[in-house]
PDB file of N, CA and C in Angstrom:
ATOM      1  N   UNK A   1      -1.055 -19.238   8.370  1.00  0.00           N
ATOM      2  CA  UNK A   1      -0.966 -17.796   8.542  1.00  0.00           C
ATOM      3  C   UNK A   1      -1.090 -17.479  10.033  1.00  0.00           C
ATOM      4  N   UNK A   2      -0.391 -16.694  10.622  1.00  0.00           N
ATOM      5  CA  UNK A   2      -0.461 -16.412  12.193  1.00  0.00           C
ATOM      6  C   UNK A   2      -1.316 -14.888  12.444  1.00  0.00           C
ATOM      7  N   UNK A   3      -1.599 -14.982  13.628  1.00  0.00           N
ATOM      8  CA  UNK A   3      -2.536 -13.577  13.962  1.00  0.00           C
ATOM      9  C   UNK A   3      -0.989 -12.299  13.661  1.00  0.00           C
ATOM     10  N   UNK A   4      -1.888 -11.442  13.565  1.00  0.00           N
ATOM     11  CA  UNK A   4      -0.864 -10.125  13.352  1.00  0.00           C
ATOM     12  C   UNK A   4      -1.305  -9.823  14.825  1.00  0.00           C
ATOM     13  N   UNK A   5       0.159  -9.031  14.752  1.00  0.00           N
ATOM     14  CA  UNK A   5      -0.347  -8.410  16.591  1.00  0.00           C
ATOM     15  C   UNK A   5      -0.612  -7.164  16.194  1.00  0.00           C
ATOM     16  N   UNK A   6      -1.184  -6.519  17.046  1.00  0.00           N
ATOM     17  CA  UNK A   6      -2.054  -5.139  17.637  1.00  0.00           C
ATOM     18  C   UNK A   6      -1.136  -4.929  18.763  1.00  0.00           C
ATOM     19  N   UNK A   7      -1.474  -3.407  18.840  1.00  0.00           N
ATOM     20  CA  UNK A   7      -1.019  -2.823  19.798  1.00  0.00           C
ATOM     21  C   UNK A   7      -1.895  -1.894  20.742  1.00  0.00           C
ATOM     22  N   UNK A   8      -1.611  -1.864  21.558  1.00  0.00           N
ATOM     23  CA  UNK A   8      -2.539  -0.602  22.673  1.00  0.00           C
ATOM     24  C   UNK A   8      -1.459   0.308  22.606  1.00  0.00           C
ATOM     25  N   UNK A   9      -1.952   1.889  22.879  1.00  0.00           N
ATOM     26  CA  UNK A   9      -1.038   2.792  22.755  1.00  0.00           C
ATOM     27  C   UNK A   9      -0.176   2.635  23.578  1.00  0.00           C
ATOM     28  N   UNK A  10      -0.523   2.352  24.817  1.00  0.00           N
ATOM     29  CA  UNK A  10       0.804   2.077  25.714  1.00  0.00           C
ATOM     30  C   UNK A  10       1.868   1.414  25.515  1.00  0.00           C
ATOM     31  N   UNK A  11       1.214   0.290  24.682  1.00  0.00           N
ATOM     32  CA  UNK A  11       2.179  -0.526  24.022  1.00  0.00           C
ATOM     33  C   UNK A  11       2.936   0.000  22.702  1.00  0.00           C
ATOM     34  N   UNK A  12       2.279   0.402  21.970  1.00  0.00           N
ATOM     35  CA  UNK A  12       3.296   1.009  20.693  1.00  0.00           C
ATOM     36  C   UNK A  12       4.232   2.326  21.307  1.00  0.00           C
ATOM     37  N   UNK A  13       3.978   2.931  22.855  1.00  0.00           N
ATOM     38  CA  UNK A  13       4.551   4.369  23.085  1.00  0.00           C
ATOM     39  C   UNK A  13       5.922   3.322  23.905  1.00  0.00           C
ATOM     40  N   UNK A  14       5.774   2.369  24.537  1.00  0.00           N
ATOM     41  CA  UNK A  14       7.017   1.960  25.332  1.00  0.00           C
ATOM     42  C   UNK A  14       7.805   0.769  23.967  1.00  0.00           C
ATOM     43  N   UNK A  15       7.727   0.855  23.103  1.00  0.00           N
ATOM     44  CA  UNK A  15       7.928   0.220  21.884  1.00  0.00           C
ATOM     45  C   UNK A  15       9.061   1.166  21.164  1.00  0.00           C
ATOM     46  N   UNK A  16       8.331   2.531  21.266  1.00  0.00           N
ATOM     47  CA  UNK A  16       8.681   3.635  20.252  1.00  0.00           C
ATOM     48  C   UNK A  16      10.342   3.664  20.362  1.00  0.00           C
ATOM     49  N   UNK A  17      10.826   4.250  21.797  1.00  0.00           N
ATOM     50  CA  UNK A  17      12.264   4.260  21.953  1.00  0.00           C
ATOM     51  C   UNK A  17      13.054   3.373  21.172  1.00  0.00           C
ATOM     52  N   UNK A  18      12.575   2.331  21.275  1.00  0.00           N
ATOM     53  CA  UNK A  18      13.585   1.235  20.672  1.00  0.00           C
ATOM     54  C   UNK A  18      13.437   1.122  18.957  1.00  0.00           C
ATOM     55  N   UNK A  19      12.000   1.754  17.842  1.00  0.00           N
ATOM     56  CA  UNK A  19      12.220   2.101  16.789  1.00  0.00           C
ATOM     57  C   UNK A  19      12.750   3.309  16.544  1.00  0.00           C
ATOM     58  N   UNK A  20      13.150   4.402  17.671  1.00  0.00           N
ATOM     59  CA  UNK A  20      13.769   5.280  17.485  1.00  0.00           C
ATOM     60  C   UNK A  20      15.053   4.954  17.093  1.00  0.00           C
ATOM     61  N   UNK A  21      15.927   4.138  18.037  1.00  0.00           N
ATOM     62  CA  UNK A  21      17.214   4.125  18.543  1.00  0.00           C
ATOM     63  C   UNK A  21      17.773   3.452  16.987  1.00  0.00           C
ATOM     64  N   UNK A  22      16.879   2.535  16.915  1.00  0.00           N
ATOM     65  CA  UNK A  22      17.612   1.639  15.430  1.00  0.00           C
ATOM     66  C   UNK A  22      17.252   2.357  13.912  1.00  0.00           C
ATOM     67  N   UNK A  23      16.032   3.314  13.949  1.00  0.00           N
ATOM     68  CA  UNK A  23      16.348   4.251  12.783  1.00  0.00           C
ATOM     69  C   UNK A  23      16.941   5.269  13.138  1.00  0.00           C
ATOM     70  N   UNK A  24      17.567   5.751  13.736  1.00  0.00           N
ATOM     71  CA  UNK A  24      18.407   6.866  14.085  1.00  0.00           C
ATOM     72  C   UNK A  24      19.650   6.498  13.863  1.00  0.00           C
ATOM     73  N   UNK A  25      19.954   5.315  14.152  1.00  0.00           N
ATOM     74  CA  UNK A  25      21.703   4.222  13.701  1.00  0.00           C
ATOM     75  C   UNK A  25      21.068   4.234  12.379  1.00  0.00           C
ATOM     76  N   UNK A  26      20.345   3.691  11.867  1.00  0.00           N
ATOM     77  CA  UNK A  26      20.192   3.496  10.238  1.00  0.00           C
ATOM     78  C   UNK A  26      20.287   4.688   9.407  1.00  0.00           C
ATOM     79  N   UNK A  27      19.592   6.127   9.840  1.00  0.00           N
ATOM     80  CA  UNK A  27      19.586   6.993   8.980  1.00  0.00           C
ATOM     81  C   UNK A  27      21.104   7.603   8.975  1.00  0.00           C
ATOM     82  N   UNK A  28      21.693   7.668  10.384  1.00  0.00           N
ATOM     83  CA  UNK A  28      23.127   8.423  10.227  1.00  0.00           C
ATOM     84  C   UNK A  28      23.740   7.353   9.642  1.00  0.00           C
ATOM     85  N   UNK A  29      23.472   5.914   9.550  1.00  0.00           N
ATOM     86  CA  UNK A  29      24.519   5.206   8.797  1.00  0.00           C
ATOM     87  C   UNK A  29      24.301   5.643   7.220  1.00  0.00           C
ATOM     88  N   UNK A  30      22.985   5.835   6.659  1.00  0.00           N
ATOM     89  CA  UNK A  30      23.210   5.897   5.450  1.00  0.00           C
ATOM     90  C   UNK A  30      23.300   7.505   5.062  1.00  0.00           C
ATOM     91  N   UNK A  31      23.102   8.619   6.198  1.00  0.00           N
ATOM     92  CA  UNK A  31      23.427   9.644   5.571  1.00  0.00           C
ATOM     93  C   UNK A  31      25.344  10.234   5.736  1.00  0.00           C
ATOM     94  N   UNK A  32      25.523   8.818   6.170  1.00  0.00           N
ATOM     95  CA  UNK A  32      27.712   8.663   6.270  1.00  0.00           C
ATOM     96  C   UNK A  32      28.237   7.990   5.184  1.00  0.00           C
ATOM     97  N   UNK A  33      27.031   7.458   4.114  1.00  0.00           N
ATOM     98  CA  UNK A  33      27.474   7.140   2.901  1.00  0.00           C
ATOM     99  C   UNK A  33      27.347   7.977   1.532  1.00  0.00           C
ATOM    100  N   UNK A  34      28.882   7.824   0.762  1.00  0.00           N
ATOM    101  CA  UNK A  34      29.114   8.223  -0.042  1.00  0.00           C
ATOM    102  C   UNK A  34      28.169   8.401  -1.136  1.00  0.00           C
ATOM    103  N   UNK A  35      27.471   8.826  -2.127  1.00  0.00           N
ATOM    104  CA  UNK A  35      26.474   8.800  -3.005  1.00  0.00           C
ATOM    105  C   UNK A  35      26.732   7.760  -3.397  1.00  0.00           C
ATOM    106  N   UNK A  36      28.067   7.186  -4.170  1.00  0.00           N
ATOM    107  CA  UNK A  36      27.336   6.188  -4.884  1.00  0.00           C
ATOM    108  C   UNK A  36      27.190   4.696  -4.586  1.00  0.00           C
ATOM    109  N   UNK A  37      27.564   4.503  -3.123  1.00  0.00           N
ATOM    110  CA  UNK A  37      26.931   3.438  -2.446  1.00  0.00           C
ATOM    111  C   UNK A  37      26.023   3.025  -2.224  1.00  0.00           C
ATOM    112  N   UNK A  38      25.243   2.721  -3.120  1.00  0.00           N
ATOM    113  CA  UNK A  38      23.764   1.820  -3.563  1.00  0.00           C
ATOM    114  C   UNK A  38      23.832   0.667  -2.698  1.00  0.00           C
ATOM    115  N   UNK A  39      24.812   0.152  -2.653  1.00  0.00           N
ATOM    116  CA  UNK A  39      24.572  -1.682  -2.481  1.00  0.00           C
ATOM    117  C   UNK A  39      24.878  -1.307  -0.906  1.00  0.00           C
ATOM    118  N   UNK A  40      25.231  -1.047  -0.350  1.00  0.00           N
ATOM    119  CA  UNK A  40      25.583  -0.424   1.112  1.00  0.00           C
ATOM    120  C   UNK A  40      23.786   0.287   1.874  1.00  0.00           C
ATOM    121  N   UNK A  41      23.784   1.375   0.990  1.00  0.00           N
ATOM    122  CA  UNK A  41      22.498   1.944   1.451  1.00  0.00           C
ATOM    123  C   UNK A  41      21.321   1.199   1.499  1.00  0.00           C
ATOM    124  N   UNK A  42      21.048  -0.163   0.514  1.00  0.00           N
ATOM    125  CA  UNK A  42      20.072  -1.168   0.422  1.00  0.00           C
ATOM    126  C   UNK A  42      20.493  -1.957   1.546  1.00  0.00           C
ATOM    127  N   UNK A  43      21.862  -2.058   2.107  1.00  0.00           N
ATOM    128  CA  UNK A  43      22.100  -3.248   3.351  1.00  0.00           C
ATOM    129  C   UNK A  43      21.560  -2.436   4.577  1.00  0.00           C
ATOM    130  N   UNK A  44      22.208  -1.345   4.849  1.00  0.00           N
ATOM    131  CA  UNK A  44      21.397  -0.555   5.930  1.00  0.00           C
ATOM    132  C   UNK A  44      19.822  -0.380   6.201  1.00  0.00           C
ATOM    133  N   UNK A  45      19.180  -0.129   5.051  1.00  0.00           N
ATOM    134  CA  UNK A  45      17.929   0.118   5.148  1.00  0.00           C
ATOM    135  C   UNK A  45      17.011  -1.207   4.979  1.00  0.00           C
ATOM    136  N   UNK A  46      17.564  -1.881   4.570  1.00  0.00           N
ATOM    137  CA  UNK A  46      16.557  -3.497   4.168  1.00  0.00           C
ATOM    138  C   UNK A  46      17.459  -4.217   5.823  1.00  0.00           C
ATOM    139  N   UNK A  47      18.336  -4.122   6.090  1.00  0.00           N
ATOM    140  CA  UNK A  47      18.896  -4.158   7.867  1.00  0.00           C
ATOM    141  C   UNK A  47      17.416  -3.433   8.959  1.00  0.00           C
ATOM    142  N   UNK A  48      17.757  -2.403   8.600  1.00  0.00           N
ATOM    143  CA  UNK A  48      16.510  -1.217   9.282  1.00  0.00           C
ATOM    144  C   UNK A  48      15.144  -1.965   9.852  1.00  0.00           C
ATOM    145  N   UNK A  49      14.932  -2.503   8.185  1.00  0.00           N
ATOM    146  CA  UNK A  49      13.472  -3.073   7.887  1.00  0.00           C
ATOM    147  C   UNK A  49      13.000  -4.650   8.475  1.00  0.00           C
ATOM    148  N   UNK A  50      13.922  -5.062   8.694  1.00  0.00           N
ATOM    149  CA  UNK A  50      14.191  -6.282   9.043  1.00  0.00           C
ATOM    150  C   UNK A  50      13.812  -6.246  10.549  1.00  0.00           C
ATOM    151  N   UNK A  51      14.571  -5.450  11.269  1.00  0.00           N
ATOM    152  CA  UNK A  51      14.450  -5.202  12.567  1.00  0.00           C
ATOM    153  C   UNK A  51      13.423  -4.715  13.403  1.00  0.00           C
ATOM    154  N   UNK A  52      12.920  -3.471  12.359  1.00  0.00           N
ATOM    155  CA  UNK A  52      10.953  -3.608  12.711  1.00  0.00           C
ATOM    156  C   UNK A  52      10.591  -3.988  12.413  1.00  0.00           C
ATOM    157  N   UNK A  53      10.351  -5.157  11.578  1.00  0.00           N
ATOM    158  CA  UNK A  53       9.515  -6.174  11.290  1.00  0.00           C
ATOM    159  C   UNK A  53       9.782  -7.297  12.557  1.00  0.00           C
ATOM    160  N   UNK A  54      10.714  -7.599  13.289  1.00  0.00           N
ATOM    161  CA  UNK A  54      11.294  -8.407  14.246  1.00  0.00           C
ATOM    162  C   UNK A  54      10.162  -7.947  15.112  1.00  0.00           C
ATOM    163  N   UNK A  55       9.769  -6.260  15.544  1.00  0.00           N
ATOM    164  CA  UNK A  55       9.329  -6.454  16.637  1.00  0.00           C
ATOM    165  C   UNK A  55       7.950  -6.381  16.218  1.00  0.00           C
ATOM    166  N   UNK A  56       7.183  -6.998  15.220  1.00  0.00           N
ATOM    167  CA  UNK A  56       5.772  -7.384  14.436  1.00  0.00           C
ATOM    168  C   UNK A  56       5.262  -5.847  14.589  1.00  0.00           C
ATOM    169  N   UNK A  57       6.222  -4.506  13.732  1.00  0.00           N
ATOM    170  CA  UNK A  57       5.757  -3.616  13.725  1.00  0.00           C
ATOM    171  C   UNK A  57       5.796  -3.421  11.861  1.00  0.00           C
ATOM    172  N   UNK A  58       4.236  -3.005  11.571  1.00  0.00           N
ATOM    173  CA  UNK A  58       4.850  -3.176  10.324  1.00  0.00           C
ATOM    174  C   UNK A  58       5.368  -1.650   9.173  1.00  0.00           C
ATOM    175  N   UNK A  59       6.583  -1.902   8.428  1.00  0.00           N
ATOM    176  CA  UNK A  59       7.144  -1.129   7.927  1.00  0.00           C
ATOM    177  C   UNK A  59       6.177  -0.212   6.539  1.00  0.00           C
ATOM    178  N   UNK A  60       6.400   1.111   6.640  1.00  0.00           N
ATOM    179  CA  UNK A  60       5.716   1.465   5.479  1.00  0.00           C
ATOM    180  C   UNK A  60       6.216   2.385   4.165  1.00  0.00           C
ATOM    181  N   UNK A  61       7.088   2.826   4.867  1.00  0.00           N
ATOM    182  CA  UNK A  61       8.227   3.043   4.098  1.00  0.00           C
ATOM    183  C   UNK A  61       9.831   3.407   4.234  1.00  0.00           C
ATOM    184  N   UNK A  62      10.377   4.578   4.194  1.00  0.00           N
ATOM    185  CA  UNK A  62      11.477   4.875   4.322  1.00  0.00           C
ATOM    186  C   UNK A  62      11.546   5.689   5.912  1.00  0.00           C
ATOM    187  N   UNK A  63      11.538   5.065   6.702  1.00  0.00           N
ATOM    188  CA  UNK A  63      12.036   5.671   8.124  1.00  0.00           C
ATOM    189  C   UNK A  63      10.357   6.109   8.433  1.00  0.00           C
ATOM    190  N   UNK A  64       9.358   5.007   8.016  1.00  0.00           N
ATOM    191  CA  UNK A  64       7.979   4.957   8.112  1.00  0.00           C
ATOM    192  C   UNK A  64       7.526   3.597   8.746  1.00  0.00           C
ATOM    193  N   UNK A  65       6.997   3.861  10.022  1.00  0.00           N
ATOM    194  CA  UNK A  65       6.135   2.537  10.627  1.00  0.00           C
ATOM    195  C   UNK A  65       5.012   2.696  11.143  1.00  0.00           C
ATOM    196  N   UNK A  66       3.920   1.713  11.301  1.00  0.00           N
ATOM    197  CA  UNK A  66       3.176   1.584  11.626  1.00  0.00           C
ATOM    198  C   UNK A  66       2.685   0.604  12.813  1.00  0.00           C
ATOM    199  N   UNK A  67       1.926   0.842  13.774  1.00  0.00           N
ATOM    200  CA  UNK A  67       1.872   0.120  14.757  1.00  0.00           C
ATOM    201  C   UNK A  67       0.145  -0.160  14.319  1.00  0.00           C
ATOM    202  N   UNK A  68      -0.059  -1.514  14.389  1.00  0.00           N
ATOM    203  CA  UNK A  68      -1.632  -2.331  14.354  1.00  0.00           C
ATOM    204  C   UNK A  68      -2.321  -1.891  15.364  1.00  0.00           C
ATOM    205  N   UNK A  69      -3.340  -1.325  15.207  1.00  0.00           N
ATOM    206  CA  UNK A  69      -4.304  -0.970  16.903  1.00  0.00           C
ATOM    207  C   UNK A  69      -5.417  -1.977  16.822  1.00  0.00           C
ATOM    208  N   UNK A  70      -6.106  -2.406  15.508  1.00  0.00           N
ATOM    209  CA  UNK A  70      -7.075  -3.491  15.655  1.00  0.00           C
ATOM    210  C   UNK A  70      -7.990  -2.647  14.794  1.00  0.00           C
ATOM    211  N   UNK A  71      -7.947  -1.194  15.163  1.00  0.00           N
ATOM    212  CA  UNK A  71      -8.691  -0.257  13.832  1.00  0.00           C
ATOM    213  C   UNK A  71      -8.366   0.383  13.138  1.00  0.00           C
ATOM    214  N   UNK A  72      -6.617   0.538  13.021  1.00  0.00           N
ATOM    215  CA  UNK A  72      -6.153   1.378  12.392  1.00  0.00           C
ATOM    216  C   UNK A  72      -4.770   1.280  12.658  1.00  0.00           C
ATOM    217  N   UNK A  73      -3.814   2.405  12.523  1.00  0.00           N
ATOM    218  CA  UNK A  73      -2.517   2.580  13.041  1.00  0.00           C
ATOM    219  C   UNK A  73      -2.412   3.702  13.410  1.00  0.00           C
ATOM    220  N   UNK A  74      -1.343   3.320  14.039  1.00  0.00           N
ATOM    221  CA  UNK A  74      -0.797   4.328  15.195  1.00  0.00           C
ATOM    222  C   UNK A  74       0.765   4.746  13.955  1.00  0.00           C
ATOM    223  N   UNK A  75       0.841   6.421  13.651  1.00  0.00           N
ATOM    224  CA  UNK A  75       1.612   6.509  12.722  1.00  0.00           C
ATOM    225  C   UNK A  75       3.018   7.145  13.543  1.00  0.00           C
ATOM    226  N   UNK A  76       4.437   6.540  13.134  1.00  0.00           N
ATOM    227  CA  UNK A  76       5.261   7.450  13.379  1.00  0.00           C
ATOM    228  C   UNK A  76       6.453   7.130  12.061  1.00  0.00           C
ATOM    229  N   UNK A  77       6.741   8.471  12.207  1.00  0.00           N
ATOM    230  CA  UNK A  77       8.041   8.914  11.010  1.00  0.00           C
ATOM    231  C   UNK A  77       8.937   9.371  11.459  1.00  0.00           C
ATOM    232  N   UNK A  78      10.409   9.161  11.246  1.00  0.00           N
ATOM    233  CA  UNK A  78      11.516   9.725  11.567  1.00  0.00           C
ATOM    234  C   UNK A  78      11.378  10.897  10.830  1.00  0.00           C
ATOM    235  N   UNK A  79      12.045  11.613  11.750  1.00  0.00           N
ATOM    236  CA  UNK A  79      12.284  11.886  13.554  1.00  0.00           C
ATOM    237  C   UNK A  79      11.344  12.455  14.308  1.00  0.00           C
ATOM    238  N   UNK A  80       9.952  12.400  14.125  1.00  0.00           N
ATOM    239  CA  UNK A  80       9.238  12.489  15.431  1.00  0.00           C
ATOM    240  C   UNK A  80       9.826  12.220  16.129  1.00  0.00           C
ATOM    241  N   UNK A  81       8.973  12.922  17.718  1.00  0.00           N
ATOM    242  CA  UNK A  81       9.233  13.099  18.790  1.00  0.00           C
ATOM    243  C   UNK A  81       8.867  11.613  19.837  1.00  0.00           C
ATOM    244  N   UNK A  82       7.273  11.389  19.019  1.00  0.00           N
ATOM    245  CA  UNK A  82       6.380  10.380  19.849  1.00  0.00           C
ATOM    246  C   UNK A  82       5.630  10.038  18.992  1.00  0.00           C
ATOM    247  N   UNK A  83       4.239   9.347  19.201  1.00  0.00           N
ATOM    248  CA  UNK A  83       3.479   8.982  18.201  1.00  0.00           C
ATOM    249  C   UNK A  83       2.480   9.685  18.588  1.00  0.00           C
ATOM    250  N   UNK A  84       2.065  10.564  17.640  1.00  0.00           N
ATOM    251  CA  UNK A  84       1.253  11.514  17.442  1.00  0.00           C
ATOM    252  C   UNK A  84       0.068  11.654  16.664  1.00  0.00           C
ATOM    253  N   UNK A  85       0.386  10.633  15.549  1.00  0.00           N
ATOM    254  CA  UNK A  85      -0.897  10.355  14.331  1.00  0.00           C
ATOM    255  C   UNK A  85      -1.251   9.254  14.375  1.00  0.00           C
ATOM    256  N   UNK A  86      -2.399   8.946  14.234  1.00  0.00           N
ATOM    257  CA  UNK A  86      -3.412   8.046  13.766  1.00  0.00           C
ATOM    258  C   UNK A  86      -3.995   7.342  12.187  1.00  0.00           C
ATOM    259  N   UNK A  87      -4.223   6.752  11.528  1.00  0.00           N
ATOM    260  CA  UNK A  87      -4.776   6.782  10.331  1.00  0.00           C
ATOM    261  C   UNK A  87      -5.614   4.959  10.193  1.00  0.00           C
ATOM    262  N   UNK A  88      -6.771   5.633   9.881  1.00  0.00           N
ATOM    263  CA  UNK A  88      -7.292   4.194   9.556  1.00  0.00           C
ATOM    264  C   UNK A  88      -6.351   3.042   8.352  1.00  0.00           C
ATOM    265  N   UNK A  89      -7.392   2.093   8.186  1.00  0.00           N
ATOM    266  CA  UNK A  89      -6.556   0.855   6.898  1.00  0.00           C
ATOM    267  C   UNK A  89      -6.352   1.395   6.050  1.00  0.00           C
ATOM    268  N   UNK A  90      -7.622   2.272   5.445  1.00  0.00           N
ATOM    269  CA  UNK A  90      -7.308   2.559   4.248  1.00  0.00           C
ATOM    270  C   UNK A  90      -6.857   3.715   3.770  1.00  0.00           C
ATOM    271  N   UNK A  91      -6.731   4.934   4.762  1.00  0.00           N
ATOM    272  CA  UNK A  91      -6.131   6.090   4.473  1.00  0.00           C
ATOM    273  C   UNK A  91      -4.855   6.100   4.112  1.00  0.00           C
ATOM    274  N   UNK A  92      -4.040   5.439   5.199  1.00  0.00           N
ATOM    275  CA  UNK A  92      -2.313   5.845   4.402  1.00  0.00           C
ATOM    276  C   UNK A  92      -1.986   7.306   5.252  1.00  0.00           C
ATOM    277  N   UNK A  93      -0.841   7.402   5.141  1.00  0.00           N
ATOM    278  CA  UNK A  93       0.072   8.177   5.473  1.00  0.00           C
ATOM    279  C   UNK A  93      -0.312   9.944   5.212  1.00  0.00           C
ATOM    280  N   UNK A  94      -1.008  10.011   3.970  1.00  0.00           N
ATOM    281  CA  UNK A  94      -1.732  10.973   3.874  1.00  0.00           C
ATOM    282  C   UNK A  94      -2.977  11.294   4.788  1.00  0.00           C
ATOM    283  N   UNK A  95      -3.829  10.342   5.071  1.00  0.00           N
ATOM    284  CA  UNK A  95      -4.571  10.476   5.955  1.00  0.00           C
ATOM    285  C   UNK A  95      -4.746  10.160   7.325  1.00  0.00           C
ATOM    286  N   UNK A  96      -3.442  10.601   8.138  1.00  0.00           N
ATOM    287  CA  UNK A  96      -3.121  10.835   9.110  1.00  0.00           C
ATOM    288  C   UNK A  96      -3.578  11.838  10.113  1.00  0.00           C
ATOM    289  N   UNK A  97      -4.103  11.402  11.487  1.00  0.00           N
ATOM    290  CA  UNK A  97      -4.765  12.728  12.249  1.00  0.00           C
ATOM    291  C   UNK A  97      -4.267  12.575  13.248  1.00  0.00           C
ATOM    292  N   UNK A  98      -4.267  13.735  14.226  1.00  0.00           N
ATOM    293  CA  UNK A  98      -3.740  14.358  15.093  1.00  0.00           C
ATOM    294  C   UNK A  98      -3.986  13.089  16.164  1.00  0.00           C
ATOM    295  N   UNK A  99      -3.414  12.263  17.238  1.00  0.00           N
ATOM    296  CA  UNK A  99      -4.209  11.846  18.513  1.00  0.00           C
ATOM    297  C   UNK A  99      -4.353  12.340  19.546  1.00  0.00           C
ATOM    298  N   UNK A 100      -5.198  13.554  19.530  1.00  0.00           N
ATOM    299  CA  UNK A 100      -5.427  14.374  20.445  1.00  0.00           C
ATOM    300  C   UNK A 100      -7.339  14.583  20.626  1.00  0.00           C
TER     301      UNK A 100
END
């Protein structure tokens, strides 16, 4: 089993651009598909997922990632701006707070 990486905010904020750029290609790719392209919309988005996982950021759901801080995560969702929320291990997405 290998260490998971962590991030310092600096590090998940000069990170961010580049999970922007590739869910922003992923979401207009799958919102340019036809409804009933299932098997297409699973290649784009399991594509998506693949690619933040590449940069040991881990995925949480649909245009949902999380960056490791060592106590928690650092939360961002498409299309935020920046990373703005916080949430410990065990809160989740619901229990998300301001980082201010």
């Amino acid at each position: 089993m290998t260490d998971k990486k962590t991030f310092t905010y600096e590090e998940a904020a000069a990170l961010l651009p580049r999970v922007q750029e590739l869910t922003a290609e992923a979401y207009a790719a799958v919102e340019a598909l036809p409804e009933e392209a299932v098997v297409q919309y699973q290649q784009i988005v399991g594509d998506w997922a693949e690619a933040i996982i590449r940069l040991d950021i881990d995925v949480k759901g649909l245009w949902l990632i999380d960056f490791d801080n060592g106590s928690g995560y650092y939360c961002w969702k498409y299309p935020e701006e920046s990373l703005q929320f916080f949430h410990g291990y065990e809160e989740g997405f619901g229990g998300r707070v301001p980082l201010t």
